[in-house]
PDB file of N, CA and C in Angstrom:
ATOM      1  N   UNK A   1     -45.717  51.090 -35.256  1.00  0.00           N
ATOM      2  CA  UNK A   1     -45.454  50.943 -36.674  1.00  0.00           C
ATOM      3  C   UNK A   1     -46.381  49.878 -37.248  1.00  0.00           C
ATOM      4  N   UNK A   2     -47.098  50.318 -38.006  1.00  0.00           N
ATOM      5  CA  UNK A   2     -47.982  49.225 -38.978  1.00  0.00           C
ATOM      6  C   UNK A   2     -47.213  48.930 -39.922  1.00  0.00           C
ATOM      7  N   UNK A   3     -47.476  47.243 -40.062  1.00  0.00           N
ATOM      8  CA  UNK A   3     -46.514  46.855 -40.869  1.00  0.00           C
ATOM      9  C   UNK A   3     -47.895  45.574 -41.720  1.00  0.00           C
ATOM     10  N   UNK A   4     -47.986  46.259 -43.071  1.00  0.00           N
ATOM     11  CA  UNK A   4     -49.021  45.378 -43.789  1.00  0.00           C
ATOM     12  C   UNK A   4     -48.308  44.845 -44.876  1.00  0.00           C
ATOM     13  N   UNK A   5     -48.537  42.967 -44.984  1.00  0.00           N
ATOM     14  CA  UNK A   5     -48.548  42.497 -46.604  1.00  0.00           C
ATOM     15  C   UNK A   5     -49.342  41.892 -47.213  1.00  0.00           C
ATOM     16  N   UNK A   6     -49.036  42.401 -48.149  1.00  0.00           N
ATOM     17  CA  UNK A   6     -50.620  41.812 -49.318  1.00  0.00           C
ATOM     18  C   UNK A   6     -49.944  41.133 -50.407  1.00  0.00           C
ATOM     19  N   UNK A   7     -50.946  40.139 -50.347  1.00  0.00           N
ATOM     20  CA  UNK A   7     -50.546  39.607 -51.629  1.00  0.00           C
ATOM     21  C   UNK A   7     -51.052  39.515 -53.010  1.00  0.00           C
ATOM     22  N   UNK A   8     -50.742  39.920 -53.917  1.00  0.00           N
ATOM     23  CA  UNK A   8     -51.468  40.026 -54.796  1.00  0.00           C
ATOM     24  C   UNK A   8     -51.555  38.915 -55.614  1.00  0.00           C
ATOM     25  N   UNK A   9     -53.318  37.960 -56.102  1.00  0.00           N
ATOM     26  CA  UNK A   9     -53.407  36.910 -56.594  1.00  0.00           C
ATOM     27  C   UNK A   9     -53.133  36.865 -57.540  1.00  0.00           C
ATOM     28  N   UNK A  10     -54.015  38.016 -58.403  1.00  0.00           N
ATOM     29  CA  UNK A  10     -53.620  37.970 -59.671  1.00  0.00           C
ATOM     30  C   UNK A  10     -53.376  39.203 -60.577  1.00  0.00           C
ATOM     31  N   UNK A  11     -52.977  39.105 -61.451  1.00  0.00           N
ATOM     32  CA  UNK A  11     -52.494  40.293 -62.450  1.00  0.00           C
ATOM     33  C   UNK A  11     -53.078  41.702 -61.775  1.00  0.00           C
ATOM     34  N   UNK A  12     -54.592  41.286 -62.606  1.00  0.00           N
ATOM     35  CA  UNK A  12     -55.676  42.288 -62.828  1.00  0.00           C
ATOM     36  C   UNK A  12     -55.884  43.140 -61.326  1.00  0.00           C
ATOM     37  N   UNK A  13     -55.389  42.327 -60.303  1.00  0.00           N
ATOM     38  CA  UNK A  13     -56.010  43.358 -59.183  1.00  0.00           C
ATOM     39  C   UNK A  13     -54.499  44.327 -58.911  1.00  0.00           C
ATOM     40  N   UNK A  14     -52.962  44.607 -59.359  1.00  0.00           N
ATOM     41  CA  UNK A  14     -52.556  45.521 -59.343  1.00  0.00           C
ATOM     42  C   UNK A  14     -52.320  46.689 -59.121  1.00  0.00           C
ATOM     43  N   UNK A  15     -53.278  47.282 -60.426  1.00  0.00           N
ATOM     44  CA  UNK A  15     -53.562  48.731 -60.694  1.00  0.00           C
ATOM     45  C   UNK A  15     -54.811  48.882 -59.382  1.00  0.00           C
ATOM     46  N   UNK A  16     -55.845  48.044 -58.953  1.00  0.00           N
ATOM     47  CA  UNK A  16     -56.362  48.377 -57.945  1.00  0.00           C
ATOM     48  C   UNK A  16     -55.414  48.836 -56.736  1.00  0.00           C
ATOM     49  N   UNK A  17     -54.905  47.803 -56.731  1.00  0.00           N
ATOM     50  CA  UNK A  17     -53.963  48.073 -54.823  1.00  0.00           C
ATOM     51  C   UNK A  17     -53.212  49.184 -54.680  1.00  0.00           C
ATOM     52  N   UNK A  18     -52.169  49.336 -56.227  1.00  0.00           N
ATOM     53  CA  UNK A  18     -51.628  50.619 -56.164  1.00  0.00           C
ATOM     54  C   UNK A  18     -52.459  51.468 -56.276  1.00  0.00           C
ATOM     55  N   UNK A  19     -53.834  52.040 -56.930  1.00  0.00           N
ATOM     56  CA  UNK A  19     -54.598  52.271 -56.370  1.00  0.00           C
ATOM     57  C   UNK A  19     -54.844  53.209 -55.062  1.00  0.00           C
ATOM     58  N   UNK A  20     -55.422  52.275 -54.290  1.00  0.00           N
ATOM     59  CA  UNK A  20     -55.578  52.143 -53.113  1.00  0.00           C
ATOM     60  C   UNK A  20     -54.572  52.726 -51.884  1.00  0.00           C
ATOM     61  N   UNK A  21     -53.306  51.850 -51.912  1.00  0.00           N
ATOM     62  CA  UNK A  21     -52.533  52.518 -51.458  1.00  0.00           C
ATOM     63  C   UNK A  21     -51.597  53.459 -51.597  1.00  0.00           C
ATOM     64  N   UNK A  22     -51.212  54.536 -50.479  1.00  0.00           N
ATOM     65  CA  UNK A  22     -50.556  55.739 -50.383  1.00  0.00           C
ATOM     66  C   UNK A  22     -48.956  55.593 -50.403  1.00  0.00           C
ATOM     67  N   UNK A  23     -48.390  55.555 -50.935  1.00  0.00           N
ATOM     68  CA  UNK A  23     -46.765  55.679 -51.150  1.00  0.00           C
ATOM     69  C   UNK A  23     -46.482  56.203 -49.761  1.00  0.00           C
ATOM     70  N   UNK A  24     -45.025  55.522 -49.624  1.00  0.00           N
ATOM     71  CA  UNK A  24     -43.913  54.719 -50.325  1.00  0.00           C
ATOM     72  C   UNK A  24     -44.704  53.228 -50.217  1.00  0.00           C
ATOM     73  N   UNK A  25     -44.917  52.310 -51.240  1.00  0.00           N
ATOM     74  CA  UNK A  25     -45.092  51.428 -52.174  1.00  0.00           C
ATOM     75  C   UNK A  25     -43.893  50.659 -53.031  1.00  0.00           C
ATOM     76  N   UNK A  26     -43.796  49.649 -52.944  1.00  0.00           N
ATOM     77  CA  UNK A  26     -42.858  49.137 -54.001  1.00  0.00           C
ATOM     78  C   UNK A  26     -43.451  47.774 -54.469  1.00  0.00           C
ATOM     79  N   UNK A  27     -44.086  47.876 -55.623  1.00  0.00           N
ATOM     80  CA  UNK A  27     -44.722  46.753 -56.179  1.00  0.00           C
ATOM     81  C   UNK A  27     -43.924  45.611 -56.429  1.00  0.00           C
ATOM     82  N   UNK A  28     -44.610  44.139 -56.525  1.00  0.00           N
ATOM     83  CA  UNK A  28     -43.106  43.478 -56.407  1.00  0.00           C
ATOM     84  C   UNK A  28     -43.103  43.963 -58.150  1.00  0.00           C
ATOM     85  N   UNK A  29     -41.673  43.569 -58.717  1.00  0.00           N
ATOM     86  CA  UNK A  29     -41.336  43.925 -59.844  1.00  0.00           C
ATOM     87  C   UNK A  29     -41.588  42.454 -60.643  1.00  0.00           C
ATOM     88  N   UNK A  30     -41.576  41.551 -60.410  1.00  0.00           N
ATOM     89  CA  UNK A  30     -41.990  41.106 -61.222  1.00  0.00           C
ATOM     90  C   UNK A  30     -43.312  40.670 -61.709  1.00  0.00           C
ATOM     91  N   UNK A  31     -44.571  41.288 -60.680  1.00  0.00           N
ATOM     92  CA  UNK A  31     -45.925  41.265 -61.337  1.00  0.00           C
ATOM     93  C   UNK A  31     -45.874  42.485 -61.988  1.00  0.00           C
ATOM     94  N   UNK A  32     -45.449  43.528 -62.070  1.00  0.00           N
ATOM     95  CA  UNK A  32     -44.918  44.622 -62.754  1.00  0.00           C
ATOM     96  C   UNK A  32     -44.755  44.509 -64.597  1.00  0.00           C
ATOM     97  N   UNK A  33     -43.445  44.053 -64.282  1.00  0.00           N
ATOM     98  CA  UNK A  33     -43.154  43.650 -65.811  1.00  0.00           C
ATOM     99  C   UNK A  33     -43.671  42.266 -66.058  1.00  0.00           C
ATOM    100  N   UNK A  34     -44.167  41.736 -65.207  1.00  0.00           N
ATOM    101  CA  UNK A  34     -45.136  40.764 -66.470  1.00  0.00           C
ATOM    102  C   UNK A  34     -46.696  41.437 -66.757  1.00  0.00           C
ATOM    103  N   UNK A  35     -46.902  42.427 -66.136  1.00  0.00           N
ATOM    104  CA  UNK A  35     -48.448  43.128 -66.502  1.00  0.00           C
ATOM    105  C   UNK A  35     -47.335  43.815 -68.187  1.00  0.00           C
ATOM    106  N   UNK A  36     -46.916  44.518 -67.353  1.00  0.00           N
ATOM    107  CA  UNK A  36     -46.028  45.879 -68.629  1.00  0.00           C
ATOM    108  C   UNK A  36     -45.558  44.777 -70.337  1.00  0.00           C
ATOM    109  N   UNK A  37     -45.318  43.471 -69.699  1.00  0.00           N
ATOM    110  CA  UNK A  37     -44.849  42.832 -70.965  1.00  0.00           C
ATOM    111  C   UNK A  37     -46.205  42.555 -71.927  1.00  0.00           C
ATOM    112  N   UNK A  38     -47.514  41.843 -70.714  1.00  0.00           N
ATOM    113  CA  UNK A  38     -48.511  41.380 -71.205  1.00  0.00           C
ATOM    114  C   UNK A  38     -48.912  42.318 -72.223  1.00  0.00           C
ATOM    115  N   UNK A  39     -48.879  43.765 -71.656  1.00  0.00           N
ATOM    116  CA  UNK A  39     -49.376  45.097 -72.441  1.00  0.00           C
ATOM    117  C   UNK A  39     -48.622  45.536 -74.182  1.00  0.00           C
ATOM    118  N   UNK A  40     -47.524  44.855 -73.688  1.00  0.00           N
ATOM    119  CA  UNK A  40     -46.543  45.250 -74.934  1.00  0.00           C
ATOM    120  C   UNK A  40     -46.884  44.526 -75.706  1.00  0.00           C
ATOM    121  N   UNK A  41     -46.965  42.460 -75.503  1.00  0.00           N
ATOM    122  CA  UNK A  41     -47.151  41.700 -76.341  1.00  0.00           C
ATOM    123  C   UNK A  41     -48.831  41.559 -76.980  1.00  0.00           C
ATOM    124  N   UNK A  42     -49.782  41.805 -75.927  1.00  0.00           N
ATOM    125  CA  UNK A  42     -51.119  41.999 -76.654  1.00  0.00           C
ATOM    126  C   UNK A  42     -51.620  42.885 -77.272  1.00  0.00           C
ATOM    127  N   UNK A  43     -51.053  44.347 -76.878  1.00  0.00           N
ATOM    128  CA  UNK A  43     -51.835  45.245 -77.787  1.00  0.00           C
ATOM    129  C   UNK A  43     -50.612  45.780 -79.239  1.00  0.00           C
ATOM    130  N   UNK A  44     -51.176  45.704 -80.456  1.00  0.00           N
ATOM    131  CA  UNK A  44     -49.977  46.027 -81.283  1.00  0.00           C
ATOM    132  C   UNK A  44     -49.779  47.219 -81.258  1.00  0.00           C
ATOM    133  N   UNK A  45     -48.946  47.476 -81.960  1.00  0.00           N
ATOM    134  CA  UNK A  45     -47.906  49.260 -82.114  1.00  0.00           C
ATOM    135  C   UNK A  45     -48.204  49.990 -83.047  1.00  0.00           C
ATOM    136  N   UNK A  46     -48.754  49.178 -83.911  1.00  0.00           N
ATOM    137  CA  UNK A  46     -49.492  50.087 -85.232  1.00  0.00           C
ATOM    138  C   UNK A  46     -50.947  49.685 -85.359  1.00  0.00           C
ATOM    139  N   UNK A  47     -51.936  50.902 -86.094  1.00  0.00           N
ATOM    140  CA  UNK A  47     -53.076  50.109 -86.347  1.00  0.00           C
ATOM    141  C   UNK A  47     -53.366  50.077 -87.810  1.00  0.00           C
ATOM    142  N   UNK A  48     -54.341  49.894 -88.237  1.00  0.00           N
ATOM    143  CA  UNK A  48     -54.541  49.920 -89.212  1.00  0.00           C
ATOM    144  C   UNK A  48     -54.266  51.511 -90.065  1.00  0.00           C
ATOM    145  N   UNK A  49     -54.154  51.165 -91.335  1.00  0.00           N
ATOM    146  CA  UNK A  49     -53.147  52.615 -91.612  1.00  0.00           C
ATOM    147  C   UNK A  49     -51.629  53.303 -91.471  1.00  0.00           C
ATOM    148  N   UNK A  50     -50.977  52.296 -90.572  1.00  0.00           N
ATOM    149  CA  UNK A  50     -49.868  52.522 -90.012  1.00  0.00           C
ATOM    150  C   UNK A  50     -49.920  53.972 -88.973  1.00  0.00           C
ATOM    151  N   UNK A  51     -50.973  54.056 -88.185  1.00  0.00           N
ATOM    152  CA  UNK A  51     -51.412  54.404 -87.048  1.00  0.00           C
ATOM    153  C   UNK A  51     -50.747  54.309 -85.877  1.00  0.00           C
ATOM    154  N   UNK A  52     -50.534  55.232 -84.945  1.00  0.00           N
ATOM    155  CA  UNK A  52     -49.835  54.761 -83.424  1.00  0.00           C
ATOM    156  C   UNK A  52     -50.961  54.410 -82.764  1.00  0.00           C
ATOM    157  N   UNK A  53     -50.558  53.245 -81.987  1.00  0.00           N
ATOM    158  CA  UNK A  53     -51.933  52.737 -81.275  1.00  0.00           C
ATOM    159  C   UNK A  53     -51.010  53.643 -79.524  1.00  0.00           C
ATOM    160  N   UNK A  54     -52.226  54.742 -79.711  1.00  0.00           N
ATOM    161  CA  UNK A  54     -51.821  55.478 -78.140  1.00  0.00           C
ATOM    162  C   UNK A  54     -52.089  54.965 -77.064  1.00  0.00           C
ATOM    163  N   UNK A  55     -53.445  54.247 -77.126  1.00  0.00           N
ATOM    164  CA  UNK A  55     -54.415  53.454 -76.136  1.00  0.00           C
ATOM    165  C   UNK A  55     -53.073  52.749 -75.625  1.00  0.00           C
ATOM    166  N   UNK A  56     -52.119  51.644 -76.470  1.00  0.00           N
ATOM    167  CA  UNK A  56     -51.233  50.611 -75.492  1.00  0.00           C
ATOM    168  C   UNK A  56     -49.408  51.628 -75.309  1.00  0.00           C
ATOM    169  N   UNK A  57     -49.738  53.119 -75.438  1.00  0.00           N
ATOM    170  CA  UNK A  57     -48.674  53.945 -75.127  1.00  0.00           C
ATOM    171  C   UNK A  57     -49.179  54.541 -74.020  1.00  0.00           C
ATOM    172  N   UNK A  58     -50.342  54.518 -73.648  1.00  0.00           N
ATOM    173  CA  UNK A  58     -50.816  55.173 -72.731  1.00  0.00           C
ATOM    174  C   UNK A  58     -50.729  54.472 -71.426  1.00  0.00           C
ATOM    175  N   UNK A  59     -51.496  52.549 -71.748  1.00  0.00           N
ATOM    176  CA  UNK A  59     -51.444  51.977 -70.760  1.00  0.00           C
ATOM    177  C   UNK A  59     -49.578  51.556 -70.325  1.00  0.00           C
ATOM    178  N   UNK A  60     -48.930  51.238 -71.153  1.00  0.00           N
ATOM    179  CA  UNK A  60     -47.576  51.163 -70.511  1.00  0.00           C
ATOM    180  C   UNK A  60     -46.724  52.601 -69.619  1.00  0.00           C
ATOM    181  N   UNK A  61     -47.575  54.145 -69.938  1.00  0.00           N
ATOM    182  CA  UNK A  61     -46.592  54.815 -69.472  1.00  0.00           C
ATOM    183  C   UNK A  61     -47.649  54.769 -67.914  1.00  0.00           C
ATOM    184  N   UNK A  62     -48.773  54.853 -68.270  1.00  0.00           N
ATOM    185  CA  UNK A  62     -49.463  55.099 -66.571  1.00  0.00           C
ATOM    186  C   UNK A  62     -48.963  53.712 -65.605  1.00  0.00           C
ATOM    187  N   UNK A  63     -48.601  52.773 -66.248  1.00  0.00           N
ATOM    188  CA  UNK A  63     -47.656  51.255 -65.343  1.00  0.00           C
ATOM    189  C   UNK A  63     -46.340  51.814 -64.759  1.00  0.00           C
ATOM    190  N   UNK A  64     -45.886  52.300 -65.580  1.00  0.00           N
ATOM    191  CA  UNK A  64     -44.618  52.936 -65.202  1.00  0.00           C
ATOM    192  C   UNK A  64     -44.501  54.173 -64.338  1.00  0.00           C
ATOM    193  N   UNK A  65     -45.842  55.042 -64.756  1.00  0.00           N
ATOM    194  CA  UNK A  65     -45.659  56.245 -63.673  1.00  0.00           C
ATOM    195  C   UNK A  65     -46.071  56.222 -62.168  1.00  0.00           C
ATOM    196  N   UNK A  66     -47.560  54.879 -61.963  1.00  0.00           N
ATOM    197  CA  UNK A  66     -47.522  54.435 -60.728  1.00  0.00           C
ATOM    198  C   UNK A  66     -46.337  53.782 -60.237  1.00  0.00           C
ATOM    199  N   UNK A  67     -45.951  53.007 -60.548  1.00  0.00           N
ATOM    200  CA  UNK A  67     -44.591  52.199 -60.220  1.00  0.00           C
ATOM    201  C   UNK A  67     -43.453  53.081 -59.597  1.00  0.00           C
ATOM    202  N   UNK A  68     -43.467  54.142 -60.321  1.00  0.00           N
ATOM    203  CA  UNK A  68     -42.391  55.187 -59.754  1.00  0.00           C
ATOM    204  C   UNK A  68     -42.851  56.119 -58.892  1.00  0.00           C
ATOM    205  N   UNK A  69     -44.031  56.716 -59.321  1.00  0.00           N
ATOM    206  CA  UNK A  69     -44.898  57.209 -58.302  1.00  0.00           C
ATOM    207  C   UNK A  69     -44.630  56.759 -56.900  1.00  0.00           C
ATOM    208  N   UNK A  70     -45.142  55.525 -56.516  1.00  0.00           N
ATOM    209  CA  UNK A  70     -45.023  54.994 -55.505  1.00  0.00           C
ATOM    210  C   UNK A  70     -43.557  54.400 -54.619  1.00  0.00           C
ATOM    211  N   UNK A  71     -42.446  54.704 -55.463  1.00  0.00           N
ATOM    212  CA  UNK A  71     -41.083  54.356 -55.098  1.00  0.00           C
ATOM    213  C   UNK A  71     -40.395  55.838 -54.539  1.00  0.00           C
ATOM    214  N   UNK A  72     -40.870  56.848 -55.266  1.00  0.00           N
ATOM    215  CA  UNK A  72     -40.540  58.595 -54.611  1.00  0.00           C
ATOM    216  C   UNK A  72     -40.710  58.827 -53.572  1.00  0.00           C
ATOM    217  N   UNK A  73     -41.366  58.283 -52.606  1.00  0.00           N
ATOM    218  CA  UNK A  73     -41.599  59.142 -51.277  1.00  0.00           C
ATOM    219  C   UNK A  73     -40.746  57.888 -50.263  1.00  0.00           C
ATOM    220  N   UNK A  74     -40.120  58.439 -49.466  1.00  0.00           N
ATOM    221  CA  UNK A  74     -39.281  58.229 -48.849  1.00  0.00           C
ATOM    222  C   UNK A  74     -39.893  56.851 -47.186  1.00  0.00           C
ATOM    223  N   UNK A  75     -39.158  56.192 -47.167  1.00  0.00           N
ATOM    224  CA  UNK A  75     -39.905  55.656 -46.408  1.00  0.00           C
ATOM    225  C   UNK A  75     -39.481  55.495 -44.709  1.00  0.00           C
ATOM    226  N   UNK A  76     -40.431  55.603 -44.025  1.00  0.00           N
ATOM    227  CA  UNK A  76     -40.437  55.839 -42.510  1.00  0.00           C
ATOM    228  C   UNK A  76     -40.006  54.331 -41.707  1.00  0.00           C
ATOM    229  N   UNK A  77     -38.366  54.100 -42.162  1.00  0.00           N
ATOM    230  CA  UNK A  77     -38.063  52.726 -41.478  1.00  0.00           C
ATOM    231  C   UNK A  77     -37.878  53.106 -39.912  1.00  0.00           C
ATOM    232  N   UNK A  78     -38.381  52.522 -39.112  1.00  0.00           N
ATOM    233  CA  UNK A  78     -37.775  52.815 -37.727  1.00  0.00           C
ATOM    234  C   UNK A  78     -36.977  51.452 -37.096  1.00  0.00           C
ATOM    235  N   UNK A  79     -36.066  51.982 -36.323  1.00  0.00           N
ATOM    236  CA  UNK A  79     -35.602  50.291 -36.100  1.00  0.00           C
ATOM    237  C   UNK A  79     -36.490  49.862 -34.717  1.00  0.00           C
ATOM    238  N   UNK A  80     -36.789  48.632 -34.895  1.00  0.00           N
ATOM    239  CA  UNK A  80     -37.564  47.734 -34.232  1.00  0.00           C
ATOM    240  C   UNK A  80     -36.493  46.636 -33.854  1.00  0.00           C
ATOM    241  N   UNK A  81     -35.918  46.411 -32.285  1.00  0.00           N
ATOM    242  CA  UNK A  81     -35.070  45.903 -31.631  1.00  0.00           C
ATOM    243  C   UNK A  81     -35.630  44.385 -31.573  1.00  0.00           C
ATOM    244  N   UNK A  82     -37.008  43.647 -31.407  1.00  0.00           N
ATOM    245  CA  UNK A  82     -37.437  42.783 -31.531  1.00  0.00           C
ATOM    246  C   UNK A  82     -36.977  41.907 -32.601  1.00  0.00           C
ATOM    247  N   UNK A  83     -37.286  42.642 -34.082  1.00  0.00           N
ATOM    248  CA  UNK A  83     -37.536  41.897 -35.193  1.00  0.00           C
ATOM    249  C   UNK A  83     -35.585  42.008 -35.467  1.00  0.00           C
ATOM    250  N   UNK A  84     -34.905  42.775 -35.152  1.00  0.00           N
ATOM    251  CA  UNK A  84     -33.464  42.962 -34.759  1.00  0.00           C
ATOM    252  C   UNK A  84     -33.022  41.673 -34.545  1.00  0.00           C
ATOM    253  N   UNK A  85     -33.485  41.126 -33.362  1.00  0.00           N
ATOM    254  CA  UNK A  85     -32.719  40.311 -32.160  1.00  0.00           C
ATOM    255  C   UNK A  85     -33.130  39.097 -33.222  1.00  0.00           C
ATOM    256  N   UNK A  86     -34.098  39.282 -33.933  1.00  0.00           N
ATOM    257  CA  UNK A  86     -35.036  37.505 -34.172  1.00  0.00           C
ATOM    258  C   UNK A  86     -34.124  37.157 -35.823  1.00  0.00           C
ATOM    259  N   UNK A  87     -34.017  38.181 -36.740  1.00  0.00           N
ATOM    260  CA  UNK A  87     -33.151  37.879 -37.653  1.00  0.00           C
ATOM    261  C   UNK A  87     -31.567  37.783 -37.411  1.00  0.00           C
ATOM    262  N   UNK A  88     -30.931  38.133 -36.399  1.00  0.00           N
ATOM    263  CA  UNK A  88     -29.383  38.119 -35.845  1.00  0.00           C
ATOM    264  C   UNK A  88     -29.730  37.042 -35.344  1.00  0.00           C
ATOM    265  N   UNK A  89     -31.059  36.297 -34.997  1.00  0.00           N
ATOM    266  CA  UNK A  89     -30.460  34.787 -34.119  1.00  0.00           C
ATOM    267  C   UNK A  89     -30.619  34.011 -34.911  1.00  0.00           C
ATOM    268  N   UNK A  90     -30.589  34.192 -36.212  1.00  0.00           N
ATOM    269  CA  UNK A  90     -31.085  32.527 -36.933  1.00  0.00           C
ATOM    270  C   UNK A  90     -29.857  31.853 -37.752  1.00  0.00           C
ATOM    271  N   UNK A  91     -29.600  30.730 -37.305  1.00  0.00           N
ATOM    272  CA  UNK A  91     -28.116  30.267 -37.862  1.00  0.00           C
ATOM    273  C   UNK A  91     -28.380  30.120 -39.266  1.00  0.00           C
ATOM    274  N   UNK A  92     -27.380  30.454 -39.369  1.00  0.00           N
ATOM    275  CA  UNK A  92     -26.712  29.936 -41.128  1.00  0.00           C
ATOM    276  C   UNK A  92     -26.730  28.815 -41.056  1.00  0.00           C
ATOM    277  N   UNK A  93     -26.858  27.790 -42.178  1.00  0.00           N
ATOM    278  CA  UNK A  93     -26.654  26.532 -42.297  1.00  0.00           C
ATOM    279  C   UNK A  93     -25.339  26.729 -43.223  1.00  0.00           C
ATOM    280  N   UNK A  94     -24.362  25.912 -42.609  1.00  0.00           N
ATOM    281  CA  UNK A  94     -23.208  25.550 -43.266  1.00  0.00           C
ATOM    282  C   UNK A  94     -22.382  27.301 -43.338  1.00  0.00           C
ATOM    283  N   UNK A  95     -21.479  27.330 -44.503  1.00  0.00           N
ATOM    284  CA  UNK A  95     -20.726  28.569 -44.850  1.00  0.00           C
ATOM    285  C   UNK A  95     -21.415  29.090 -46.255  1.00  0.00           C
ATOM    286  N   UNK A  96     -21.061  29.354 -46.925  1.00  0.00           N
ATOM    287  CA  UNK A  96     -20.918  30.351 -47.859  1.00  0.00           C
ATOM    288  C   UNK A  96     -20.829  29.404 -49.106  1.00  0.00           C
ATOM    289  N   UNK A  97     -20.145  28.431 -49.006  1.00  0.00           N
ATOM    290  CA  UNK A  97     -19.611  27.969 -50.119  1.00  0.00           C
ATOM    291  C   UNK A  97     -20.967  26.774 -49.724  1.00  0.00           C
ATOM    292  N   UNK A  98     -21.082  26.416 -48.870  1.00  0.00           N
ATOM    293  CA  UNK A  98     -22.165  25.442 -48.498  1.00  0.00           C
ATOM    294  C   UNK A  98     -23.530  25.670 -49.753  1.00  0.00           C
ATOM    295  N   UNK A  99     -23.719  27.178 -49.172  1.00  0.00           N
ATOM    296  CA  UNK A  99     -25.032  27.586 -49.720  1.00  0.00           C
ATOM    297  C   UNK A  99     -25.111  27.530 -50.957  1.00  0.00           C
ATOM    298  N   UNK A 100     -23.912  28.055 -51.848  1.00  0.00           N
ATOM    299  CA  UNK A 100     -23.699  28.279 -53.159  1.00  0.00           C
ATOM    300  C   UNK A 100     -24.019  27.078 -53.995  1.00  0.00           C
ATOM    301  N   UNK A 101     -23.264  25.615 -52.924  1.00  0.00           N
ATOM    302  CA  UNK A 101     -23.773  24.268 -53.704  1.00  0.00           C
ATOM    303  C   UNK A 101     -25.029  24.066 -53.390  1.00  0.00           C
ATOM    304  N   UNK A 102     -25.957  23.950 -52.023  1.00  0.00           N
ATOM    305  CA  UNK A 102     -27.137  24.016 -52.336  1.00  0.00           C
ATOM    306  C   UNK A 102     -27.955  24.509 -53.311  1.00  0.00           C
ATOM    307  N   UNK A 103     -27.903  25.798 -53.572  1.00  0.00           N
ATOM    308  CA  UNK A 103     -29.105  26.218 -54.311  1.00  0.00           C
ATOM    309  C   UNK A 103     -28.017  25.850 -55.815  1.00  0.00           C
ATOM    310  N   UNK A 104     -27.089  25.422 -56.262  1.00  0.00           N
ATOM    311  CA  UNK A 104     -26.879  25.116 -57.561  1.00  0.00           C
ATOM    312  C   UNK A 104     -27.603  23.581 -57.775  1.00  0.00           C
ATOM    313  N   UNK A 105     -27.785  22.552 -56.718  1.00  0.00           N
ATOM    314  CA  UNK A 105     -28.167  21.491 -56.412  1.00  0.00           C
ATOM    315  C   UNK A 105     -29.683  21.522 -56.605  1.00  0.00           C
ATOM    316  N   UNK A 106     -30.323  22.723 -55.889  1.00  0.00           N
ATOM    317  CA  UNK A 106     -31.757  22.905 -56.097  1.00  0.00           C
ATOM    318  C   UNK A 106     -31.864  22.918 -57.997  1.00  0.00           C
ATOM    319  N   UNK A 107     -30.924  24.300 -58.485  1.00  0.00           N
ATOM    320  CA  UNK A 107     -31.368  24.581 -59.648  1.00  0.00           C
ATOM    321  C   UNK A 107     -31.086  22.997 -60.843  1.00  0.00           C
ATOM    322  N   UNK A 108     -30.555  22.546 -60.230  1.00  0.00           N
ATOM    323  CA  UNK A 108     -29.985  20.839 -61.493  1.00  0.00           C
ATOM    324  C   UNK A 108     -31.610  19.973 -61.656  1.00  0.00           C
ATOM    325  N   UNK A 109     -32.341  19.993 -60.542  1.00  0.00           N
ATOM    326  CA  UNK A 109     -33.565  19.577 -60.358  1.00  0.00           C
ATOM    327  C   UNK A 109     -34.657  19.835 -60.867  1.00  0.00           C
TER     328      UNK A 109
END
């Protein structure tokens, strides 16, 4: 099983990677909707004339159709007993209620 991650630096290289790669794909979602927002907030909705600007209807639906595109095809999990054993051995710190005050402790900061 090949198992690849990429990270993507910035915005603009995106539409390359999806691109590139063959589904099943799941972009993270939030470089997603901050490309899809960038698109909404820079290009306007009307043009001159009271015009539909198609050009930024076009680029938000092809964001959306790779995005889904690449979430349709089904993906080939196999279980791997290794990576099994290595996430079942790692202790919890504290309980439940522990954690809940930590990360409320992180967010006060």
């Amino acid at each position: 099983m090949k198992v690849c991650v990429f990270i993507i630096l910035t915005l603009s290289s995106l539409p390359r990677v999806a691109a590139e790669r063959t589904p099943p794909l799941v972009p993270y979602l939030g470089t997603v909707l901050n490309e899809l927002s960038g698109v909404v907030e820079a290009l306007p909705t009307r043009l001159q004339d009271e015009l539909i600007n198609f050009n930024k209807m076009r680029r938000c639906t092809r964001l959306i159709i790779d995005t889904l595109r690449h979430q349709k095809q089904p993906y080939d999990l196999t279980f791997v007993p290794e990576v099994s054993k290595v996430l079942l051995c790692v202790p919890i710190p504290g309980t439940e209620d522990d954690m809940y005050r930590y990360v409320d402790a992180l967010g006060d900061k």
